[in-house]
N, C-alpha and C. Protein backbone atom coordinates (compact mmCIF):
# COMPACT_ATOMS: atom_id res chain seq x y z
N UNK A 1 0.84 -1.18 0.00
CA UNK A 1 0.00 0.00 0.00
C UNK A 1 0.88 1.24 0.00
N UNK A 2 -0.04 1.91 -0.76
CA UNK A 2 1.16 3.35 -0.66
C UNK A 2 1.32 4.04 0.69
N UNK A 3 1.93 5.03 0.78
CA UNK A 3 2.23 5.82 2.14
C UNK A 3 2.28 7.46 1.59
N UNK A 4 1.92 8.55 2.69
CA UNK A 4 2.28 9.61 2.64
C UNK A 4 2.71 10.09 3.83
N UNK A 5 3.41 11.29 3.86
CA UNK A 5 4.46 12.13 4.75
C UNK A 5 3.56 13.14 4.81
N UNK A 6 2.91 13.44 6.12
CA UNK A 6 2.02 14.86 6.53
C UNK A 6 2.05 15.34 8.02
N UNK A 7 1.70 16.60 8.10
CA UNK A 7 1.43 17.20 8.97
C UNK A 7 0.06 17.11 9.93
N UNK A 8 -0.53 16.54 8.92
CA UNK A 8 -2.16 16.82 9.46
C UNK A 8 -2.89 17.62 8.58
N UNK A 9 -1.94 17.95 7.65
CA UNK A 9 -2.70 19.44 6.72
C UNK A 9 -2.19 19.14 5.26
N UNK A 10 -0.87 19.75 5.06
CA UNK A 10 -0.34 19.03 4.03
C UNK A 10 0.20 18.23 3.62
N UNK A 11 0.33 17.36 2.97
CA UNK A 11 1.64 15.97 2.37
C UNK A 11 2.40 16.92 1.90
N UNK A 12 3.46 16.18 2.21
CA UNK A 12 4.70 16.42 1.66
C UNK A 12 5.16 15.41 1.16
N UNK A 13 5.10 14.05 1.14
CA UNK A 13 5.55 13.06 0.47
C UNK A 13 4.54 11.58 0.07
N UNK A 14 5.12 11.31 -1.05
CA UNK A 14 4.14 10.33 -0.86
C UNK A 14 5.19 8.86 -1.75
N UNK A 15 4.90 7.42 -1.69
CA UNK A 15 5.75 6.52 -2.23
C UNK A 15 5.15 5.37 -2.04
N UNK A 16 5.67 4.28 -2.97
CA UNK A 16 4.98 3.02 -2.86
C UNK A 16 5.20 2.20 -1.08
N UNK A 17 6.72 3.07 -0.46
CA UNK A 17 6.49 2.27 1.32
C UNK A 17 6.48 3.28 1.77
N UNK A 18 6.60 3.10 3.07
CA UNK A 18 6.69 4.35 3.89
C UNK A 18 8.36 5.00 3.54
N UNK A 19 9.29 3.95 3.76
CA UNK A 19 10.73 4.40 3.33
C UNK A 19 10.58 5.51 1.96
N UNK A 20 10.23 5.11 1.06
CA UNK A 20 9.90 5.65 0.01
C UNK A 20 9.05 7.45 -0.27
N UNK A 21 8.18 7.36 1.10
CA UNK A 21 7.68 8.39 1.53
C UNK A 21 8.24 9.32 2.08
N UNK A 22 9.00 8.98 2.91
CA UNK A 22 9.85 9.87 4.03
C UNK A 22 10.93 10.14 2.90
N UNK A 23 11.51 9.56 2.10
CA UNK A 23 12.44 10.20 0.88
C UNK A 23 12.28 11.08 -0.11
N UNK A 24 11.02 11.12 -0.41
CA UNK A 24 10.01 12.20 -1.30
C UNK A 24 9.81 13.55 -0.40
N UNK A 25 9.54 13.11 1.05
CA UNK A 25 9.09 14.10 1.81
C UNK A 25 10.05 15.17 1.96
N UNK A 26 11.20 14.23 2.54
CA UNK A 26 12.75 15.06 2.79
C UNK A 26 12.94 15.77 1.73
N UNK A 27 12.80 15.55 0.71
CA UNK A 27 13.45 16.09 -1.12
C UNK A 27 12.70 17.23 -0.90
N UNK A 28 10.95 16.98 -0.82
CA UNK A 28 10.04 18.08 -1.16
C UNK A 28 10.29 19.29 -0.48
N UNK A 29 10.64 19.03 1.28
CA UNK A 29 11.22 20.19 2.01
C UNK A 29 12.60 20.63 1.62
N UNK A 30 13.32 19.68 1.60
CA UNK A 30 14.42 20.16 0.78
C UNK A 30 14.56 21.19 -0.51
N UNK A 31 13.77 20.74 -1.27
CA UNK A 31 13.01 22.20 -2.11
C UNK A 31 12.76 23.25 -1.98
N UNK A 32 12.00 23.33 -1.35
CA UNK A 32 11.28 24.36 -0.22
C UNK A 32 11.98 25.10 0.62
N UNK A 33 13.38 24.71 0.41
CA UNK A 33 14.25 25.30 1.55
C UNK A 33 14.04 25.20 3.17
N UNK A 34 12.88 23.77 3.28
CA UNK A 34 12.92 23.82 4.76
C UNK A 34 13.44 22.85 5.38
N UNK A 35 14.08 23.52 6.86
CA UNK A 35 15.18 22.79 7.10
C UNK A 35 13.90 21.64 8.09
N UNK A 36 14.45 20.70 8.03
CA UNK A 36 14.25 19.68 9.05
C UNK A 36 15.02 19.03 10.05
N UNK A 37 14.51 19.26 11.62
CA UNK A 37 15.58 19.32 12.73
C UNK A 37 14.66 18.01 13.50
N UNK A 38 15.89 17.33 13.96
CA UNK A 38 14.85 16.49 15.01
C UNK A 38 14.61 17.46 16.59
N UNK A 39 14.03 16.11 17.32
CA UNK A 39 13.32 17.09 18.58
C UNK A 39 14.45 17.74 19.13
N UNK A 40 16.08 17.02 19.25
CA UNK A 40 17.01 17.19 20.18
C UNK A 40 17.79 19.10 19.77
N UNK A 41 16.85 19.23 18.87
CA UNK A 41 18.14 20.63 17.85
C UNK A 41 17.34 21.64 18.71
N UNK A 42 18.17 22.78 18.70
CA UNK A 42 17.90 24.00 19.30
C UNK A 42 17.21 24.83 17.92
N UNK A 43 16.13 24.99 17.60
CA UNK A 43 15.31 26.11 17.05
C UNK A 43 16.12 27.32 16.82
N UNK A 44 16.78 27.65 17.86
CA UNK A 44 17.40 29.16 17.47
C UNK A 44 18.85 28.93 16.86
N UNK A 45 19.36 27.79 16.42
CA UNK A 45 20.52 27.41 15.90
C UNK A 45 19.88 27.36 14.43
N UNK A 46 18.56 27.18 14.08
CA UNK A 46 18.47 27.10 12.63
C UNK A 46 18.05 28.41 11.89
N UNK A 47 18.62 28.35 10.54
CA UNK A 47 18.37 29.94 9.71
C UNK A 47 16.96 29.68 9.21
N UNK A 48 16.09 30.29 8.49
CA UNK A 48 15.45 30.40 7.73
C UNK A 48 14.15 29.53 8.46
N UNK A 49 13.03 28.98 7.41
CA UNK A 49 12.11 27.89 7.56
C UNK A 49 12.97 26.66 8.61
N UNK A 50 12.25 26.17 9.31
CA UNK A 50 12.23 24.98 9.65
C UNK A 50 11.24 24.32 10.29
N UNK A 51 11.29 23.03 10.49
CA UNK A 51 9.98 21.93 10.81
C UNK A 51 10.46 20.79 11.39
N UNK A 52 9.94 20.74 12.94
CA UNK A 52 10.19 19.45 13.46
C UNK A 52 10.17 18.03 13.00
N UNK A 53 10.83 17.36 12.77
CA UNK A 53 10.72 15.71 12.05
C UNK A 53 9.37 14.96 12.86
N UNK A 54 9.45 15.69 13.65
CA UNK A 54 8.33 14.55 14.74
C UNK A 54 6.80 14.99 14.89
N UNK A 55 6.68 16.63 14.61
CA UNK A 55 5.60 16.83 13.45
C UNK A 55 4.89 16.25 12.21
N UNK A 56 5.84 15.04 11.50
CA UNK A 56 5.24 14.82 10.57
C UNK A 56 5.42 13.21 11.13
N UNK A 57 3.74 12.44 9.70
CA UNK A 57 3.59 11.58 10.19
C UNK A 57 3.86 10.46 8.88
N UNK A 58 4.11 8.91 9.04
CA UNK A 58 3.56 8.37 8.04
C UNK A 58 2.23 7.98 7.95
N UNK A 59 1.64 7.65 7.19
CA UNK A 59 0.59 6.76 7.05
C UNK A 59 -0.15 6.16 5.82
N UNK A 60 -0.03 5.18 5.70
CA UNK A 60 -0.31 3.97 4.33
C UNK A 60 -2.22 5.33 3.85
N UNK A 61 -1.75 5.15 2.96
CA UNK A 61 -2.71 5.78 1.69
C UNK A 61 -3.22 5.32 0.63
N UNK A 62 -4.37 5.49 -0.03
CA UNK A 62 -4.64 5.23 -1.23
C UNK A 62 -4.10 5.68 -2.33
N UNK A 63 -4.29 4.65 -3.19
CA UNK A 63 -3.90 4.98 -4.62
C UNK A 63 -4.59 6.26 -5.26
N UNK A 64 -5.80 6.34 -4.92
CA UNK A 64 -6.26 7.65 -5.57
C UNK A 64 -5.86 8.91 -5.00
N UNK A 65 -5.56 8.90 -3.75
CA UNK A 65 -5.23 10.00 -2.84
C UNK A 65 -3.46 10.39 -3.41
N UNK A 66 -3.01 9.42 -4.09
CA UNK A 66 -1.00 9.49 -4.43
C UNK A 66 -1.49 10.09 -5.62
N UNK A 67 -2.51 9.80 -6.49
CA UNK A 67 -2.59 10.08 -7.48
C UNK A 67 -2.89 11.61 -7.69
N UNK A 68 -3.76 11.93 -6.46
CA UNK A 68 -4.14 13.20 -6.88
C UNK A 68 -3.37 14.48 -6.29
N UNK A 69 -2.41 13.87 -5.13
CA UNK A 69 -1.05 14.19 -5.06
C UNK A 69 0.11 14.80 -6.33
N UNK A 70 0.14 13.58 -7.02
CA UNK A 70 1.08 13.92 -8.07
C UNK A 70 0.47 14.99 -8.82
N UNK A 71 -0.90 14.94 -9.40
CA UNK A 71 -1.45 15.85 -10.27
C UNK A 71 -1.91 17.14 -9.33
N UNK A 72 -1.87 17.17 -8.20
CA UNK A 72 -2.60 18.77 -7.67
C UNK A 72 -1.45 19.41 -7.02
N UNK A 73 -0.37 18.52 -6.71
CA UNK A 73 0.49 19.11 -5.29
C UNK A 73 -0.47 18.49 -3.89
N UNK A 74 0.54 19.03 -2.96
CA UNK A 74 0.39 18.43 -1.63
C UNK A 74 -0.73 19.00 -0.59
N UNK A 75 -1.21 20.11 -1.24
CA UNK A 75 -2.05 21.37 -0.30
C UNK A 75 -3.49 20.98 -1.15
N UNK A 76 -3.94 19.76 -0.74
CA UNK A 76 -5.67 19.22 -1.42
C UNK A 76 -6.21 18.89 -0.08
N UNK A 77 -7.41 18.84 -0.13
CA UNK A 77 -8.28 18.33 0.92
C UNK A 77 -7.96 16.82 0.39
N UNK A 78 -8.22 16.34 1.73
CA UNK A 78 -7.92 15.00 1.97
C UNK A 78 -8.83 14.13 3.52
N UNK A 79 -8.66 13.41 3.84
CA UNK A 79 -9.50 12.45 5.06
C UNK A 79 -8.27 11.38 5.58
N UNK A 80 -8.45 11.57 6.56
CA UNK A 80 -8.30 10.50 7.62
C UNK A 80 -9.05 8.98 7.99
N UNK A 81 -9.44 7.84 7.85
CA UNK A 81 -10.64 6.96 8.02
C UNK A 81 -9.69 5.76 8.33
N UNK A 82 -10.03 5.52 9.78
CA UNK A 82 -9.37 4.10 10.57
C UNK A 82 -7.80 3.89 10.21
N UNK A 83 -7.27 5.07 10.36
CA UNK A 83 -5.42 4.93 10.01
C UNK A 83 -5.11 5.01 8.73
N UNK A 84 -5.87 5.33 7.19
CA UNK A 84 -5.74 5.19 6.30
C UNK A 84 -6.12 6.66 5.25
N UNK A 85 -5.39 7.24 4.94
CA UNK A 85 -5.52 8.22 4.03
C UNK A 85 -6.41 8.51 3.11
N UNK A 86 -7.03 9.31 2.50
CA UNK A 86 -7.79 9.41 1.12
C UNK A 86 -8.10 10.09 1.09
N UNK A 87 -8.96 10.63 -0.11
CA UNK A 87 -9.30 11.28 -1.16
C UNK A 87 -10.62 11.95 -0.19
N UNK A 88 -11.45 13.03 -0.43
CA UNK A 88 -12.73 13.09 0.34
C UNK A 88 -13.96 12.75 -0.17
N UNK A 89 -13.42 12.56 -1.55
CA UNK A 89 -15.16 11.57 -2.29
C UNK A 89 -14.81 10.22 -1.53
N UNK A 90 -13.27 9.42 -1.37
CA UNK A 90 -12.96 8.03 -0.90
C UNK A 90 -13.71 8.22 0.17
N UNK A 91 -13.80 9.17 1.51
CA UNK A 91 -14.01 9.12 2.22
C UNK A 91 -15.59 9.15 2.69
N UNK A 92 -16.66 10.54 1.62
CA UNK A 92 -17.36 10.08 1.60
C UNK A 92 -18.25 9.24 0.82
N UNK A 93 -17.85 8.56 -0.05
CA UNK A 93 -18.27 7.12 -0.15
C UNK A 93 -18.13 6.09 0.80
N UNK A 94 -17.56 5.92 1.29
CA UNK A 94 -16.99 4.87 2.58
C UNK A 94 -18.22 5.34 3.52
N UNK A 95 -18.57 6.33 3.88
CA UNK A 95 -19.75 6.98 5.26
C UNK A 95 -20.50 6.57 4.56
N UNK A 96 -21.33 6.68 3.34
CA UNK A 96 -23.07 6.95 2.54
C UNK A 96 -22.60 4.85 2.73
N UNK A 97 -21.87 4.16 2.72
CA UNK A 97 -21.95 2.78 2.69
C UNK A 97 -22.07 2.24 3.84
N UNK A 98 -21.50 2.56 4.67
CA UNK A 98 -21.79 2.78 6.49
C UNK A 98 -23.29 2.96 6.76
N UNK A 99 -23.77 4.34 6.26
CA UNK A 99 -25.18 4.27 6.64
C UNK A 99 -25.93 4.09 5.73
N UNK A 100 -25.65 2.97 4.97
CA UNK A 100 -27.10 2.43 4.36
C UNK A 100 -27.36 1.06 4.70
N UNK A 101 -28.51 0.60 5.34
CA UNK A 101 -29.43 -0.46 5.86
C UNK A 101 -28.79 -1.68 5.23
């Protein structure tokens, strides 16, 4: 299953493992010019942008959700549902199937 690298808000990475994810992710901030510090770094030692490593999360994703990743960028609405990423039609389709009899 695929994986993506997020905040809670945006992906930043996404890959066929999680390894794969966290390597996309790093690149994408790396881009971005933002630095990434683990918890142990002093904040005021870094220049510019930066973002805690432990802020971001993995978590196995859908194929449609990587997909629409690649084609929109990382800043799309998206869902959360039982540890698993997606799309928000994935998501509500999954509820309207839940509550029907």
């Amino acid at each position: 299953m695929a994986h993506i690298i997020t905040d809670g808000n945006l992906i930043y990475g996404t890959g066929a493992t999680a390894g794969d994810a966290w390597k996309d992710g790093r690149q994408t901030l790396d881009y971005a010019q933002v630095q990434l510090i683990d918890d142990n770094a002093a904040s005021d030692a870094c220049f510019g942008s930066w973002m805690r490593e432990s802020d971001l999360v993995c978590m196995p994703a859908t194929e449609a959700l990587v997909a629409d990743v690649a084609d929109m960028g990382g800043a799309i609405g998206w869902r959360e549902r039982d540890g698993v990423a997606m799309t928000a039609d994935e998501a509500d389709m999954t509820t309207e199937q839940e509550n029907q009899p």
